[in-house]
N, C-alpha and C. Protein backbone atom coordinates (compact mmCIF):
# COMPACT_ATOMS: atom_id res chain seq x y z
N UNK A 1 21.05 -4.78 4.71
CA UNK A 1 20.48 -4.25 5.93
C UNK A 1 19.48 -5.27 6.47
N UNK A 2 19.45 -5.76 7.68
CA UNK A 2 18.56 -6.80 8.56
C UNK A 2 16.98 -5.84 8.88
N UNK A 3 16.01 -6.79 8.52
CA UNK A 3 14.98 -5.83 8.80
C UNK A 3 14.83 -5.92 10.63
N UNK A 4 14.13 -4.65 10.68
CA UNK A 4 13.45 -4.86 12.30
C UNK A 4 12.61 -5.56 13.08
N UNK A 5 12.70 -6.09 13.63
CA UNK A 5 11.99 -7.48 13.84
C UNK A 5 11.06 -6.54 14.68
N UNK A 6 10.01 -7.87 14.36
CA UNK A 6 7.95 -7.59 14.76
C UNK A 6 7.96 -7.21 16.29
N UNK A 7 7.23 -6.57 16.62
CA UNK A 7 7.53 -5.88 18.21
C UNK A 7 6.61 -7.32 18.82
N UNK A 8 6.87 -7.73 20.09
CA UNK A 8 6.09 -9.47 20.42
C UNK A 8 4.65 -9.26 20.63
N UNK A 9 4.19 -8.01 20.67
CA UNK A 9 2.70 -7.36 20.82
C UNK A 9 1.94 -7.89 19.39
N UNK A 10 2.44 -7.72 18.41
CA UNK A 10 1.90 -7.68 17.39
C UNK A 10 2.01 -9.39 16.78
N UNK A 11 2.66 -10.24 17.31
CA UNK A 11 2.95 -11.99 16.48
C UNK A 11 2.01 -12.32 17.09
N UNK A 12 1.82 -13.40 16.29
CA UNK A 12 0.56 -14.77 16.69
C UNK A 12 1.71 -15.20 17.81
N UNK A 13 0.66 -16.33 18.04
CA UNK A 13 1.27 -17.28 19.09
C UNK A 13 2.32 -18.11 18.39
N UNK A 14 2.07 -18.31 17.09
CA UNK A 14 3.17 -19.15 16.36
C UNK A 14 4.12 -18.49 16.34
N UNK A 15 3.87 -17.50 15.61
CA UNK A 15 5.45 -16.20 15.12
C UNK A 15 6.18 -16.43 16.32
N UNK A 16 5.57 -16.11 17.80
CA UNK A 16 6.45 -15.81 18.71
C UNK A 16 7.26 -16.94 19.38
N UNK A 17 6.68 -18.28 19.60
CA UNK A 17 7.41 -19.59 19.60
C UNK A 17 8.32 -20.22 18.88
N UNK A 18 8.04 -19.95 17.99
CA UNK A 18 8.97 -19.54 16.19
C UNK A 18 10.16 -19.00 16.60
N UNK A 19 10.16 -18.01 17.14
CA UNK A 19 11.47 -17.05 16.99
C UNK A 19 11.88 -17.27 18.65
N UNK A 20 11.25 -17.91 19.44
CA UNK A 20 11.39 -18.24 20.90
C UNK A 20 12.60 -19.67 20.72
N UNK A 21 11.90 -20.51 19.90
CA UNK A 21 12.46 -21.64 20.07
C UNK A 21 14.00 -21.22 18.86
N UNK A 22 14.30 -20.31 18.36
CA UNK A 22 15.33 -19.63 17.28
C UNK A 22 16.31 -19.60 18.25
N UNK A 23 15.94 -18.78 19.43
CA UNK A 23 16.53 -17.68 20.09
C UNK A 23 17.39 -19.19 21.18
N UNK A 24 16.55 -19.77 21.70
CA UNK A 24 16.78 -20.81 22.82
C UNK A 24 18.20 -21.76 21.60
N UNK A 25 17.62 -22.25 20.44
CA UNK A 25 18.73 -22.87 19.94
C UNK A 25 20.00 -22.17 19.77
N UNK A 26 20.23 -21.02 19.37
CA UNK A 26 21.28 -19.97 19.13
C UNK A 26 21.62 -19.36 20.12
N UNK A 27 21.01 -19.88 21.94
CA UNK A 27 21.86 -19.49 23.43
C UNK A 27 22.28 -20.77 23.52
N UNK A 28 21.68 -22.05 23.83
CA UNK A 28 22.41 -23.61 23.77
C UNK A 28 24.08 -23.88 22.96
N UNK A 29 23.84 -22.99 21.80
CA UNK A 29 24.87 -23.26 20.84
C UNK A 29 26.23 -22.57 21.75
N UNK A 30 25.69 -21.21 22.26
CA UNK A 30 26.80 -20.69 22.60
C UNK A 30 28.42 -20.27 21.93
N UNK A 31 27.26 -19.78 20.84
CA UNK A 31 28.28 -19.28 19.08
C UNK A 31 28.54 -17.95 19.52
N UNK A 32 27.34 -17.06 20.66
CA UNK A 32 27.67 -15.74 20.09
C UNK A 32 28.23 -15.21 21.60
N UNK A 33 28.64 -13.59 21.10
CA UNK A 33 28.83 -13.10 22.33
C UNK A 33 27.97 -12.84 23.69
N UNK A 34 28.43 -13.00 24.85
CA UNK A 34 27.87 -12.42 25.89
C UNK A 34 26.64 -11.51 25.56
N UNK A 35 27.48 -10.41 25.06
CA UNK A 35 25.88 -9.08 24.78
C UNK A 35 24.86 -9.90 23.82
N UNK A 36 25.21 -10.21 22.86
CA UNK A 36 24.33 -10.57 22.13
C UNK A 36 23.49 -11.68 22.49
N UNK A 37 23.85 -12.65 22.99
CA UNK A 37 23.09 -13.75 24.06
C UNK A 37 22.48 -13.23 25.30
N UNK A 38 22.50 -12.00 26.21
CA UNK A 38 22.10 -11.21 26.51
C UNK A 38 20.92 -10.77 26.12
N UNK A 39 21.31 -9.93 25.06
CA UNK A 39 19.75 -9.28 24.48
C UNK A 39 19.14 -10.24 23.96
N UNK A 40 19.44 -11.66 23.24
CA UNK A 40 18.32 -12.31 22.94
C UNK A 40 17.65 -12.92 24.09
N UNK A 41 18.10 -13.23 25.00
CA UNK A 41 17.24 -13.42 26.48
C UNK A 41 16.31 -12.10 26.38
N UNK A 42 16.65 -10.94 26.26
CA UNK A 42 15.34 -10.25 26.71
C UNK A 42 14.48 -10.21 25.76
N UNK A 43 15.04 -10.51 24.61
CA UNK A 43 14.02 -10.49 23.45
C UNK A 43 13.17 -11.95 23.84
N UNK A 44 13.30 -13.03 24.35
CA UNK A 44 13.07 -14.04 24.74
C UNK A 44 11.66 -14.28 25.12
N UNK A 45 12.14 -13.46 27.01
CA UNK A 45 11.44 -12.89 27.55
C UNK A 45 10.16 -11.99 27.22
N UNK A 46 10.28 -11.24 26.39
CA UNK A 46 9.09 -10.55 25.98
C UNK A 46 8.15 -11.62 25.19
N UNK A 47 8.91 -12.70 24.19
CA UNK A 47 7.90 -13.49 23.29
C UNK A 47 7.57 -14.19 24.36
N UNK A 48 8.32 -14.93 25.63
CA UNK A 48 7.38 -15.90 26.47
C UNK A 48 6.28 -15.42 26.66
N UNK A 49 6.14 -13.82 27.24
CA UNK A 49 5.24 -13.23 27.41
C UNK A 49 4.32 -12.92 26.59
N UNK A 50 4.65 -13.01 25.64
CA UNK A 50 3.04 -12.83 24.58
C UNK A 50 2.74 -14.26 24.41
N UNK A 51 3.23 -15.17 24.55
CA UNK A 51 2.70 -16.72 24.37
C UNK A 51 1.77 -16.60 25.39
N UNK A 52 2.37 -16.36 26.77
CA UNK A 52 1.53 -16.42 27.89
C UNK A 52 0.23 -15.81 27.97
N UNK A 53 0.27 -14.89 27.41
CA UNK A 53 -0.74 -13.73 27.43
C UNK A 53 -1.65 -14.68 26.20
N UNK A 54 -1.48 -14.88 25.41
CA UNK A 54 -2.24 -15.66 24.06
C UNK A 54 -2.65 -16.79 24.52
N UNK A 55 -2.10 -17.56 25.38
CA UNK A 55 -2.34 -18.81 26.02
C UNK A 55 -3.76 -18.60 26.76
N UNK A 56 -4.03 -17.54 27.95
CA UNK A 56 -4.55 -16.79 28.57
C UNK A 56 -5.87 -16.67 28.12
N UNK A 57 -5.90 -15.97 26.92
CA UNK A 57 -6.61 -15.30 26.02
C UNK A 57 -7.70 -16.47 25.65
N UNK A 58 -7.08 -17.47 24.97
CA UNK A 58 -7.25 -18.65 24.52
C UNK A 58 -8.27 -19.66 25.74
N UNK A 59 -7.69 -19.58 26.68
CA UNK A 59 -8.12 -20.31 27.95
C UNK A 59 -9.46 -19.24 28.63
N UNK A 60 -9.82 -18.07 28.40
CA UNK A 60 -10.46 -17.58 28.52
C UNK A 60 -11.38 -17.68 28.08
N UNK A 61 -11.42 -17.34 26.46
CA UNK A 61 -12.28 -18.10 25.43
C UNK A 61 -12.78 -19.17 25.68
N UNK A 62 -12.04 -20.55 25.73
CA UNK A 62 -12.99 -21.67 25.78
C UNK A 62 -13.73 -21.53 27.25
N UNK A 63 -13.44 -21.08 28.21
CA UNK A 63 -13.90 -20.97 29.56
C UNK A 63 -15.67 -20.38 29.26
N UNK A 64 -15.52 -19.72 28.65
CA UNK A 64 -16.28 -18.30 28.16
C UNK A 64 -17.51 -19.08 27.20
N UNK A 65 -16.82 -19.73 26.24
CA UNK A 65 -17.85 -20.96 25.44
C UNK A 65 -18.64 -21.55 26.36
N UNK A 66 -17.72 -22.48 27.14
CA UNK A 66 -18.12 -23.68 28.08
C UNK A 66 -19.30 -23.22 28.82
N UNK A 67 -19.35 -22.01 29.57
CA UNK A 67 -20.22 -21.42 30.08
C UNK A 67 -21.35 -21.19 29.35
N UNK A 68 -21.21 -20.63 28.32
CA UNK A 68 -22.71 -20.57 27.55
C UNK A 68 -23.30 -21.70 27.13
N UNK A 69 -22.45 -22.69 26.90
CA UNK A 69 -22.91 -23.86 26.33
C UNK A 69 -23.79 -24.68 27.54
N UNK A 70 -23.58 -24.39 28.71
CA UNK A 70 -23.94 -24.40 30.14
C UNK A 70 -25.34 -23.94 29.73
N UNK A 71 -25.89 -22.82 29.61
CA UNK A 71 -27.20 -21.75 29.93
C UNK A 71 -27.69 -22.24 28.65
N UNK A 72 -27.46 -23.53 27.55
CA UNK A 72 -28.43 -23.47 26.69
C UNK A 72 -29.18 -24.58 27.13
């Protein structure tokens, strides 16, 4: 039995590039079916989106430093 893979809410930024850059080699290959190349696009899609969002996060943070480091 295949376990259930991590919902993209819950991976680091690695996990999700990890299984981003999985997904991109195994649509290039063009081994599998339609549906299944399909749903890994949307599964795709959701990890771009937590990269993005973590990216974000990240860029916020140092923004957020920079500024205080400003007022000392």
């Amino acid at each position: 039995m295949s376990e259930k893979p991590i919902k993209p809410e819950e991976m680091s930024f690695e996990e999700a590039a990890n299984e981003l850059d999985g997904i991109i080699a195994v649509i290039d290959r063009g081994e599998e079916d339609l549906e299944t190349m399909m749903a890994s696009h949307a599964r795709g899609q959701l990890l771009v989106k937590r990269c993005q969002s973590l990216l974000e996060q990240a860029e916020q943070q140092l923004k957020t430093v920079d500024v205080e480091e400003l007022d000392d």
